[in-house]
Protein backbone atom coordinates (compact mmCIF):
# COMPACT_ATOMS: atom_id res chain seq x y z
CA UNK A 1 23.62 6.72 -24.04
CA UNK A 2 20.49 6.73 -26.60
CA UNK A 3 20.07 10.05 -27.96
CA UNK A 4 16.14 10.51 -28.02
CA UNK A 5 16.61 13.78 -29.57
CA UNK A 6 18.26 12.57 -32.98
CA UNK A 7 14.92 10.59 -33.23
CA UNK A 8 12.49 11.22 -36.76
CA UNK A 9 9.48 9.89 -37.66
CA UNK A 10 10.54 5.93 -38.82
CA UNK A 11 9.85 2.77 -38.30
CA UNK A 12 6.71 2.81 -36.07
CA UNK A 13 4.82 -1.16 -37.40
CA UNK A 14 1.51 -0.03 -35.62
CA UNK A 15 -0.86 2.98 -35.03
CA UNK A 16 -4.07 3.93 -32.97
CA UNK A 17 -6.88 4.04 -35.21
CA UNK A 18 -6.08 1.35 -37.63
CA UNK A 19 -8.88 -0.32 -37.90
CA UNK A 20 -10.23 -3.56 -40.07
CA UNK A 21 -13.60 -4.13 -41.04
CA UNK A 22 -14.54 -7.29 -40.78
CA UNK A 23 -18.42 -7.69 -41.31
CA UNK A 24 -21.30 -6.66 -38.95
CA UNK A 25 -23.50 -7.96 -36.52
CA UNK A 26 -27.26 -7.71 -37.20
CA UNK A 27 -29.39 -6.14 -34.53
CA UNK A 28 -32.11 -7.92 -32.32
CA UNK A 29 -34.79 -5.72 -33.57
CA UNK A 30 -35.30 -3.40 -36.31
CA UNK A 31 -32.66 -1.26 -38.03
CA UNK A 32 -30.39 1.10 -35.35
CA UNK A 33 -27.13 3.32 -35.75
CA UNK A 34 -24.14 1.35 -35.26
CA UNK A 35 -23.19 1.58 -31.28
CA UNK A 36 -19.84 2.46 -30.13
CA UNK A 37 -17.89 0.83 -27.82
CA UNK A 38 -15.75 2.64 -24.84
CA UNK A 39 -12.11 1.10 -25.31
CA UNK A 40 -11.49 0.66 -21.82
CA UNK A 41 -7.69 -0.91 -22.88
CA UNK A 42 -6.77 2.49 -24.30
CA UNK A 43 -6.74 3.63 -20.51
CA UNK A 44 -5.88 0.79 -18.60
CA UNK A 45 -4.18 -2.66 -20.34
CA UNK A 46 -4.34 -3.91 -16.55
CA UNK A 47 -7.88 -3.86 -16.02
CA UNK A 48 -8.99 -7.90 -16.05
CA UNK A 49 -12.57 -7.13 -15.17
CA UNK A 50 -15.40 -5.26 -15.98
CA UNK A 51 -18.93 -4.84 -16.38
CA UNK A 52 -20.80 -3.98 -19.53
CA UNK A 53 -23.85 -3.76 -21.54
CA UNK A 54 -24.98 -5.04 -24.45
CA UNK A 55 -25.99 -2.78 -27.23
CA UNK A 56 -26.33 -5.22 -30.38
CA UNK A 57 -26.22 -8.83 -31.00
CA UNK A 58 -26.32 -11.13 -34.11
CA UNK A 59 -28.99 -13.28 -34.20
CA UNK A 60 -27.50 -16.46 -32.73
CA UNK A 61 -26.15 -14.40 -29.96
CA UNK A 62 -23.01 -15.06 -30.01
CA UNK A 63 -21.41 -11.78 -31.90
CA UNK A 64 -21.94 -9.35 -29.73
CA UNK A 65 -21.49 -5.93 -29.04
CA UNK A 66 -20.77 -3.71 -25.52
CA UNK A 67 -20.97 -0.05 -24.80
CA UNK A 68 -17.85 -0.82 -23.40
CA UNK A 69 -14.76 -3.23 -23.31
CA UNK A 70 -11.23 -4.65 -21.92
CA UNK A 71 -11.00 -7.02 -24.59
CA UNK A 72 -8.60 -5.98 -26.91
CA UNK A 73 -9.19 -6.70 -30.78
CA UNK A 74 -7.18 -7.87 -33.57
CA UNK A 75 -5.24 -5.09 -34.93
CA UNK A 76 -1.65 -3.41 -35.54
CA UNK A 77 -0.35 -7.02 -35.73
CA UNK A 78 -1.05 -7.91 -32.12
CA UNK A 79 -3.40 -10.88 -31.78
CA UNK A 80 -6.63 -10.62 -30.15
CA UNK A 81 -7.82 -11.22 -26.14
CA UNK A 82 -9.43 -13.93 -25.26
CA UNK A 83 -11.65 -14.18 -21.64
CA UNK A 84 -15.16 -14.58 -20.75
CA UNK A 85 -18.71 -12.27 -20.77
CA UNK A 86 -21.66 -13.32 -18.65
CA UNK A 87 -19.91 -17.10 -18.44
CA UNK A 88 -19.35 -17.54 -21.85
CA UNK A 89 -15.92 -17.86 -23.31
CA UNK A 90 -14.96 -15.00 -25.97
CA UNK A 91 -13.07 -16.73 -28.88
CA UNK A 92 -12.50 -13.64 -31.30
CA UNK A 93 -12.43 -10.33 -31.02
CA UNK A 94 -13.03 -8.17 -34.32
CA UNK A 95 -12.60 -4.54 -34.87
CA UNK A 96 -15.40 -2.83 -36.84
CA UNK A 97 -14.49 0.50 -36.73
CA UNK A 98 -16.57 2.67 -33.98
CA UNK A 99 -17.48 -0.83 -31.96
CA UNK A 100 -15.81 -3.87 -31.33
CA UNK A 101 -17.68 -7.24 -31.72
CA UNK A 102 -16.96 -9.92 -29.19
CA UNK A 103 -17.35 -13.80 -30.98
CA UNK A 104 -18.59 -16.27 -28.08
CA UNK A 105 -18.52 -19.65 -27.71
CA UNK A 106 -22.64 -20.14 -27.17
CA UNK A 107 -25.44 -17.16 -27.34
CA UNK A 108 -26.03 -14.74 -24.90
CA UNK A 109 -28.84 -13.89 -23.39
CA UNK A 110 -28.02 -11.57 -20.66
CA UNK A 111 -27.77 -7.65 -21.17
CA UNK A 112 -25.99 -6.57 -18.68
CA UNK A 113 -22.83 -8.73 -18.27
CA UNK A 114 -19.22 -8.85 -16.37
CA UNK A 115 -16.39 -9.00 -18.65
CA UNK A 116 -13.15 -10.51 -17.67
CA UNK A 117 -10.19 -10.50 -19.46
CA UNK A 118 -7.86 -14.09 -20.26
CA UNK A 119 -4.68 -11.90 -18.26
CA UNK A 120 -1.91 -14.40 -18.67
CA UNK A 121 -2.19 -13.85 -22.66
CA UNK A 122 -3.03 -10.23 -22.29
CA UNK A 123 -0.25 -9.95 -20.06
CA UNK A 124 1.58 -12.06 -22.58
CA UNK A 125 0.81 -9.62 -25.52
CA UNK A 126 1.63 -6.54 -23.57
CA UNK A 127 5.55 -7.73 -22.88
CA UNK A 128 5.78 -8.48 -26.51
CA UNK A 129 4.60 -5.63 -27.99
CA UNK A 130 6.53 -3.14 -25.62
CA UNK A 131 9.35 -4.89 -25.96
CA UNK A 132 8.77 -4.81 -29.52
CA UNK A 133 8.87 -1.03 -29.52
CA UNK A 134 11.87 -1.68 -27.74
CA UNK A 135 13.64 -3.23 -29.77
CA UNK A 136 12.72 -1.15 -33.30
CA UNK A 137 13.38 2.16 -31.94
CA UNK A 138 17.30 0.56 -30.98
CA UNK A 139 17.57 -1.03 -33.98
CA UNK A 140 17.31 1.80 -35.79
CA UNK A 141 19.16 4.25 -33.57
CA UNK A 142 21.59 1.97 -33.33
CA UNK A 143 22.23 0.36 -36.93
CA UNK A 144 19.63 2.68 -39.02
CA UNK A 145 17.50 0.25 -39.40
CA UNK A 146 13.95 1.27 -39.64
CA UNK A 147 11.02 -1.96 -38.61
CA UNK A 148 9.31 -2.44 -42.07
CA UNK A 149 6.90 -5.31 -40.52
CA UNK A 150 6.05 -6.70 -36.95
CA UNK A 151 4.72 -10.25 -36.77
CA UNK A 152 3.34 -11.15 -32.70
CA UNK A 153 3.15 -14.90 -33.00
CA UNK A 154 1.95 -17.47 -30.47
CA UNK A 155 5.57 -18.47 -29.67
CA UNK A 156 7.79 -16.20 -30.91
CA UNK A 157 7.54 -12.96 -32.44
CA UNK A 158 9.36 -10.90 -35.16
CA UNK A 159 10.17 -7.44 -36.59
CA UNK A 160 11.45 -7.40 -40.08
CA UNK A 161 13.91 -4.38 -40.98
CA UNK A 162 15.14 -2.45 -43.63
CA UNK A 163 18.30 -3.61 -43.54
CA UNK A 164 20.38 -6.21 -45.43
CA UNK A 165 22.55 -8.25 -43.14
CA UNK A 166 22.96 -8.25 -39.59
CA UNK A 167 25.82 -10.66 -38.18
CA UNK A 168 25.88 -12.15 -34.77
CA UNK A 169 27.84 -9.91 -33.09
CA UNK A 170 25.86 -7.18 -33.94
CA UNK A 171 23.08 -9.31 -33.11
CA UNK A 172 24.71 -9.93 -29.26
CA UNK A 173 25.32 -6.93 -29.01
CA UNK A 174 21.50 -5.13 -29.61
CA UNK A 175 20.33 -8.18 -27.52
CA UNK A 176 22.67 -6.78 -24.60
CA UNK A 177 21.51 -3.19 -24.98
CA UNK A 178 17.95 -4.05 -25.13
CA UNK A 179 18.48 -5.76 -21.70
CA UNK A 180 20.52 -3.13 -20.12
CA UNK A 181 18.00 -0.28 -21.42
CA UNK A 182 15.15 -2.38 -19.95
CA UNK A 183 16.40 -2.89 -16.58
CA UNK A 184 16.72 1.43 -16.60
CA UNK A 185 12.86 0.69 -15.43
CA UNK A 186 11.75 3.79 -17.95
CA UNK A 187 8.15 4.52 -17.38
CA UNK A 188 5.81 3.57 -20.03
CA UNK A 189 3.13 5.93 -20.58
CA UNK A 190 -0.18 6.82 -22.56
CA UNK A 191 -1.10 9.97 -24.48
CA UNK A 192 -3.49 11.49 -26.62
CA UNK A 193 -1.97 14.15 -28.76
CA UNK A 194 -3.12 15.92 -32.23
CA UNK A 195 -1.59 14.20 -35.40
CA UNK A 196 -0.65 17.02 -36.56
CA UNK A 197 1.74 18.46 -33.98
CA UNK A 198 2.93 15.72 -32.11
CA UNK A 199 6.84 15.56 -32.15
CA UNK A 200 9.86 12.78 -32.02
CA UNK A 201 7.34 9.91 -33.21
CA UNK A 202 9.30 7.09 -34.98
CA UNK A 203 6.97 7.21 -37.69
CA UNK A 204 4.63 10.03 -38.87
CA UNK A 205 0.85 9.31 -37.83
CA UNK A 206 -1.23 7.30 -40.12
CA UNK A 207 -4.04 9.90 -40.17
CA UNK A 208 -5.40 13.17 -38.97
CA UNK A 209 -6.79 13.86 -35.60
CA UNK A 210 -6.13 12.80 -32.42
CA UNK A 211 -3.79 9.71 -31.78
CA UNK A 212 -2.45 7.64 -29.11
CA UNK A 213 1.15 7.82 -28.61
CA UNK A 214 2.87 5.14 -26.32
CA UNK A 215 5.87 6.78 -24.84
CA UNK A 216 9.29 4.38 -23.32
CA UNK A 217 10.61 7.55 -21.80
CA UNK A 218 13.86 8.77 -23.47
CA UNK A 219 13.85 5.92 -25.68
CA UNK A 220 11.01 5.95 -28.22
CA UNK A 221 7.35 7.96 -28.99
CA UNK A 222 5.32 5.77 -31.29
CA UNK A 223 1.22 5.88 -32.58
CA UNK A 224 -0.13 2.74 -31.11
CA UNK A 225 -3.41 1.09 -30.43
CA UNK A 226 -1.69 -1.31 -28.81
CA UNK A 227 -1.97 -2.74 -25.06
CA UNK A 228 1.66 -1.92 -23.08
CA UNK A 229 3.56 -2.58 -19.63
CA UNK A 230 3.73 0.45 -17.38
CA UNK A 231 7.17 -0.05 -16.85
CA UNK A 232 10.59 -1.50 -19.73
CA UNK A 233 11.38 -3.79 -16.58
CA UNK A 234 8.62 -6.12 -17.03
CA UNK A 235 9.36 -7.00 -20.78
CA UNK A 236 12.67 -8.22 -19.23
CA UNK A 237 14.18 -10.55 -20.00
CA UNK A 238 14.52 -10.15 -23.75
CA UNK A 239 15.88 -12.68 -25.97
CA UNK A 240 16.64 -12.79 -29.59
CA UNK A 241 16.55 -15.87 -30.96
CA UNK A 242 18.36 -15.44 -34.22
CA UNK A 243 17.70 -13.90 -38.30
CA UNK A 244 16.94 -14.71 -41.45
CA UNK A 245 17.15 -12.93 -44.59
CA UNK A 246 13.90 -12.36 -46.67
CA UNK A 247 12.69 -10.07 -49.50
CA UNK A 248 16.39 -8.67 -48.97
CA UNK A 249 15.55 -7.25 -45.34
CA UNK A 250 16.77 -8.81 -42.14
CA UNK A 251 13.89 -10.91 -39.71
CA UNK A 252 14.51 -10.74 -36.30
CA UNK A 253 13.13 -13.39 -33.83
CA UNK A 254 12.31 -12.30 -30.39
CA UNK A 255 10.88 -13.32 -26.96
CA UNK A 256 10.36 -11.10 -24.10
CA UNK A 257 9.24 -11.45 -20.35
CA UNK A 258 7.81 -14.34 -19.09
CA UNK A 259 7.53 -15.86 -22.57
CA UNK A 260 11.70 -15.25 -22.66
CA UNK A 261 12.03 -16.83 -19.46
CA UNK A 262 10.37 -20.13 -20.17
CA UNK A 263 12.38 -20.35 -23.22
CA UNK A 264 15.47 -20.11 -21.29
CA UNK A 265 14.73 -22.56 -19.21
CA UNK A 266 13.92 -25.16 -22.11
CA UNK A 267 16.94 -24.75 -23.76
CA UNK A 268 19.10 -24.92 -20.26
CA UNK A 269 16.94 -28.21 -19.55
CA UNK A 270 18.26 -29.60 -22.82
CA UNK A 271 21.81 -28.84 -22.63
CA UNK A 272 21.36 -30.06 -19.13
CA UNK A 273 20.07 -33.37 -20.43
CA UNK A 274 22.94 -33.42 -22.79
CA UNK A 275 25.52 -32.66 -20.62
CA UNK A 276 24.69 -35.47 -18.83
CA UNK A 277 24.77 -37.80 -21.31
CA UNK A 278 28.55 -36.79 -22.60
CA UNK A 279 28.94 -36.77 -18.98
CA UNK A 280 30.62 -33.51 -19.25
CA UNK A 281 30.31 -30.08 -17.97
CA UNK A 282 27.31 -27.60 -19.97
CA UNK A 283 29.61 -25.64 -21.51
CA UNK A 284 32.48 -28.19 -22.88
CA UNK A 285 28.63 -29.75 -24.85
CA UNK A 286 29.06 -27.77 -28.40
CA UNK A 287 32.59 -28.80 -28.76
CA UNK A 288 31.79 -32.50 -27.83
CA UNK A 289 28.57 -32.41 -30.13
CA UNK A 290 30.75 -31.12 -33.08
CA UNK A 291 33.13 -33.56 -32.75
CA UNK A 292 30.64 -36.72 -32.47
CA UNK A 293 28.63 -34.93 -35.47
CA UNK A 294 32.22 -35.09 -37.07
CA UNK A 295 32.83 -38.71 -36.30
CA UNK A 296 29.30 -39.49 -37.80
CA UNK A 297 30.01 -37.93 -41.18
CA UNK A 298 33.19 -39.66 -41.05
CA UNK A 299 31.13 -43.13 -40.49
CA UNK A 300 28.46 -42.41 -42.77
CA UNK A 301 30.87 -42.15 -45.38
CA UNK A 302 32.31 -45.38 -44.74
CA UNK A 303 29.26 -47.19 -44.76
CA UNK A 304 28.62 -45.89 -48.09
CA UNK A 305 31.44 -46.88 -49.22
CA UNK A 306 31.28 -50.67 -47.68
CA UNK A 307 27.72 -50.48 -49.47
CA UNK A 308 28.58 -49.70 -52.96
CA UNK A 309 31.38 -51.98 -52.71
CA UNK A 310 28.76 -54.83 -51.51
CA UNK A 311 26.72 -53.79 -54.03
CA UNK A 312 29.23 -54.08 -57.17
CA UNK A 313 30.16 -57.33 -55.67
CA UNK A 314 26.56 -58.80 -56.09
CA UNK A 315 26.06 -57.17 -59.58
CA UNK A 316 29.35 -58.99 -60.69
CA UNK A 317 28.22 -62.07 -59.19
CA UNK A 318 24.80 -61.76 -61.26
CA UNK A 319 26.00 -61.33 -64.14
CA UNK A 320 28.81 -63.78 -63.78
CA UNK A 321 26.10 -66.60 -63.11
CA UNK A 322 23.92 -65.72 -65.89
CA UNK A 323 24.72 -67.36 -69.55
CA UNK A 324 23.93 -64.87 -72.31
CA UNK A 325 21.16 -65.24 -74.32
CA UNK A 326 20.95 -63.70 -77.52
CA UNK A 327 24.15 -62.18 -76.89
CA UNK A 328 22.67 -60.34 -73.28
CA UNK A 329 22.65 -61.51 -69.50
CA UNK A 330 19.11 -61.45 -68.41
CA UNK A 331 19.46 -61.21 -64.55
CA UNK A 332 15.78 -61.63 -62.97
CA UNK A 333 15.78 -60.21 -59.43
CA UNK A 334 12.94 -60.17 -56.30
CA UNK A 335 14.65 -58.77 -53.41
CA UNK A 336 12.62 -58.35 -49.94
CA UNK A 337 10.89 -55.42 -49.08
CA UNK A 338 13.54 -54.21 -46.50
CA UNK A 339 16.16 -54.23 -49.62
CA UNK A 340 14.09 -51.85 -51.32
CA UNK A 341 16.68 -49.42 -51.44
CA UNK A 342 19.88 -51.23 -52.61
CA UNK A 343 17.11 -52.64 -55.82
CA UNK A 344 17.90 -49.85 -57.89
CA UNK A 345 21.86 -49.43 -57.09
CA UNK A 346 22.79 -53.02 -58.06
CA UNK A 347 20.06 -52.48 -61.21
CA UNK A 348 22.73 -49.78 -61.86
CA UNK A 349 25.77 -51.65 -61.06
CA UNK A 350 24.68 -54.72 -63.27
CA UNK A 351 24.23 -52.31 -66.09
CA UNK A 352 27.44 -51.08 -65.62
CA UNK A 353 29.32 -54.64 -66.06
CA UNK A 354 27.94 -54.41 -70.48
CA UNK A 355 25.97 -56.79 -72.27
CA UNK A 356 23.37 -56.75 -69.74
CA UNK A 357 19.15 -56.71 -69.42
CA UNK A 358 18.28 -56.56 -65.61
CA UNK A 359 14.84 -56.78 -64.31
CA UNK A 360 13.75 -56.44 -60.93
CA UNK A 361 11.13 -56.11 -58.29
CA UNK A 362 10.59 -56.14 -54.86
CA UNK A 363 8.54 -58.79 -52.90
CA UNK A 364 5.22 -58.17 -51.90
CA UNK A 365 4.84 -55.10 -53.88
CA UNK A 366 3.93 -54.06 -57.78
CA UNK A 367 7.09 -52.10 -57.94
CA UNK A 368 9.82 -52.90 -61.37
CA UNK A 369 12.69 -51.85 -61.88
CA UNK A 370 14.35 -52.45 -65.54
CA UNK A 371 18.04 -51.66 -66.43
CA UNK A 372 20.10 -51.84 -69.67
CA UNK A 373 23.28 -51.71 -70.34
CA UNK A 374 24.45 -48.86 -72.85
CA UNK A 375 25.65 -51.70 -75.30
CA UNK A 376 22.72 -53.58 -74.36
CA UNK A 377 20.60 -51.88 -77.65
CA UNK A 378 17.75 -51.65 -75.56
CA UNK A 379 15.51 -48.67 -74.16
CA UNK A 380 14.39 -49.31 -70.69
CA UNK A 381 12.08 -46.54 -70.59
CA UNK A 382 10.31 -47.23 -73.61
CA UNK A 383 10.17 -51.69 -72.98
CA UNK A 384 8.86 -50.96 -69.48
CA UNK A 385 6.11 -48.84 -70.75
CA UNK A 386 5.36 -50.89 -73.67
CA UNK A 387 4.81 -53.99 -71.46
CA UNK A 388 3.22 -52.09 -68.28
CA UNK A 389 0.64 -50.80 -70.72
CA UNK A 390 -0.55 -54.52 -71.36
CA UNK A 391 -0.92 -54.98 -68.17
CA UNK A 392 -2.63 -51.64 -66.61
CA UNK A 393 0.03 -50.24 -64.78
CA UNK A 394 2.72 -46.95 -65.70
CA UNK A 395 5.83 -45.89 -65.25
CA UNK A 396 9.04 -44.13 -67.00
CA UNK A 397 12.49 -43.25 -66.49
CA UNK A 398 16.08 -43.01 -69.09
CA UNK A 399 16.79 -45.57 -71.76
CA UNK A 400 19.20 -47.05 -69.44
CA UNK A 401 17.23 -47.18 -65.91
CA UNK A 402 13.55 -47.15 -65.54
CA UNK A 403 11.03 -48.15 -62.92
CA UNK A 404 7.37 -47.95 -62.95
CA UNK A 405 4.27 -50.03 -61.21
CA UNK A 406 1.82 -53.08 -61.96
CA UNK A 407 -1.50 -53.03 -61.50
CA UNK A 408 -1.63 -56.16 -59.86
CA UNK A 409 0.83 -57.48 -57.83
CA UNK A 410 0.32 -60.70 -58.65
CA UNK A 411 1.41 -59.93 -61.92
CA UNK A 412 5.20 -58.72 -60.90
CA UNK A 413 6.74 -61.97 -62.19
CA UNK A 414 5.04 -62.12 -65.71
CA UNK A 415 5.98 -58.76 -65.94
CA UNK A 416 9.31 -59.70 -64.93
CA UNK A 417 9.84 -62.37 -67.47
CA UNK A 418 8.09 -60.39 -70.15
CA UNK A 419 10.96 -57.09 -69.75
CA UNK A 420 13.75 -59.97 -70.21
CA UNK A 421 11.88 -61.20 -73.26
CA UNK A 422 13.93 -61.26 -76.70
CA UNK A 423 13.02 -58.77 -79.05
């Protein structure tokens, strides 16, 4: 089983008492010491309510600070609480060192106020971040790899390690672990410990003085501000949802609890819904979608094909109803607006056939197209400019394909004419 003991300080992505400034709140009256705040959270991530007074606003009222709080702030990677004080709906929550500033909504007049925490996304957090810890401390017992980064997002989270490749199997297999480990129910617990002799931590402490350690019993010891489940069985289940490679470490997608469950239940309503439409049983669906993905290339390829054969057949066509004129074929072309596309392919192909000057456009629009042969001894880059020029409008391209735009639509065909001009 997981040898706790073999554990040394790596890999820990978050630690009590990092802290970002971010600003301060000016004070009703006069000039006071900055108040602190209690962090309530640090004791109990399950309180959702809880009274408070404020000790300093700003002067619209709405950043405020409490002698105490629930709400959990921005910091170690985990995204902030949201909830409620005296009725009015916290949006932010900013760490500023010895207090924490609470952003509302709309001002506040009240002093004395009841707090309440937004639980589904603080209960939300906490899965995610213990399973987090989780995860990093049997990543790296497991395959050495230490968690570089942690990223909590609003959907799906990630830890990025120090590692270089991690295949699928590998992948299934930590994602199996993580589950069985979990369902062990290992108590989660809080501690306050000196920085300079606490032992086993994944990752030395950030500073001196006391920390908070968040202990998964005989799995992992890690400095954390963070907010945690009491127990590994309520991050379950967890689900990783693939990697990528970046900045030559390995990213790891994840989704635990709740957040994991709904998931699973998304993708089993799709392959559901798709299963039903092959009319065949869930898991025959990945076969039967590679082979109709199969068939598709297969048909793609022959309507290319059938194209580019339509297409020479029109060029030749073109060019065999157009009588030379100073020793070129000057094939004028407006095709519709839904043959937009196939404009610049049988431009190509007419080039193609020698001797030719093509100029095109497409209805409705200021869009040219001009072609030339290789034999034809013109540039259609540097024509097309030329006469765009007179008229206002731009373009560019090669001396044998170039396409560019007028001004003024009306102006498409005299532009036209002017491209298939001698000289």
């Amino acid at each position: 089983m997981f040898d706790f003991a073999r554990r040394r300080g790596r890999g820990a992505t978050d630690a009590a008492g990092t802290r970002t400034r971010a600003g301060s709140c000016r004070a009703h009256r006069g000039t006071r010491p900055p108040a602190m705040t209690e962090r309530l959270y640090y004791h109990d991530a399950y309180l959702r309510e809880f009274p408070a007074t404020v000790v300093d606003a700003g002067a619209d009222g709405r950043r405020v600070v409490l002698d105490r709080t629930a709400l959990y702030p921005t910091s170690g990677g985990q995204p902030h609480d949201t909830g409620s004080l005296g009725g009015r709906r916290v949006v932010d929550v900013v760490d500023e060192g010895e207090r924490i500033v609470h952003v509302l909504d709309a001002p506040l007049e009240a002093v004395v106020v009841e707090g309440r925490v937004d639980w589904p996304r603080r209960y939300d957090h906490m899965q995610q971040h213990t399973g987090q810890h989780l995860l990093s401390a049997l990543l790296e017992e497991r395959l050495g790899a230490a968690t570089a980064s942690v990223h909590f997002g609003a959907q799906v989270s990630t830890v990025e390690l120090e590692l270089a490749a991690l295949d699928p199997a590998a992948l299934a297999a930590i994602e199996w672990e993580a589950n069985a480990l979990a369902r062990e129910a290992r108590p989660v617990t809080v501690t306050f410990e000196a920085g300079a002799t606490a032992t086993g931590l994944r990752k030395p402490p950030p500073r001196e003085g006391t920390i908070r350690v968040v202990t998964i019993a005989g799995l992992d010891r890690s400095a954390c501000g963070g907010t945690h489940v009491r127990s590994t069985a309520e991050v379950l289940p967890v689900l990783l949802d693939g990697v990528e490679r970046i900045r030559g470490r390995v990213r790891v997608a994840f989704r635990c609890g709740d957040r994991a469950l709904a998931r699973a239940r998304r993708d089993h309503d799709a392959l559901a819904a798709l299963a039903g439409a092959f009319s065949a049983a869930p898991d025959d669906v990945p076969a039967l979608v590679e082979r109709q993905a199969a068939q598709l290339r297969e048909l793609e390829g022959t309507v290319r094909r059938l194209a580019g054969e339509v297409v020479a057949i029109r060029a030749r066509d073109l060019v065999g109803a157009t009588t030379p004129v100073a020793g070129l074929r000057r094939i004028h072309l407006v095709v519709p607006e839904g043959e937009a596309e196939s404009l610049r392919l049988v431009a190509q192909a007419c080039a193609r056939e020698g001797r030719v000057l093509f100029a095109g456009g497409i209805a409705g629009t200021p869009t040219v197209v001009l072609a030339a042969s290789a034999d034809a001894g013109v540039d259609a880059a540097r024509r097309l400019q030329a006469v765009l020029a007179r008229v206002g409008g731009k373009g560019g391209g090669t001396p044998q394909l170039a396409q560019g735009r007028v001004a003024d639509p009306a102006r498409v065909d005299a532009v036209l004419q002017a491209l298939l001009a001698e000289g």
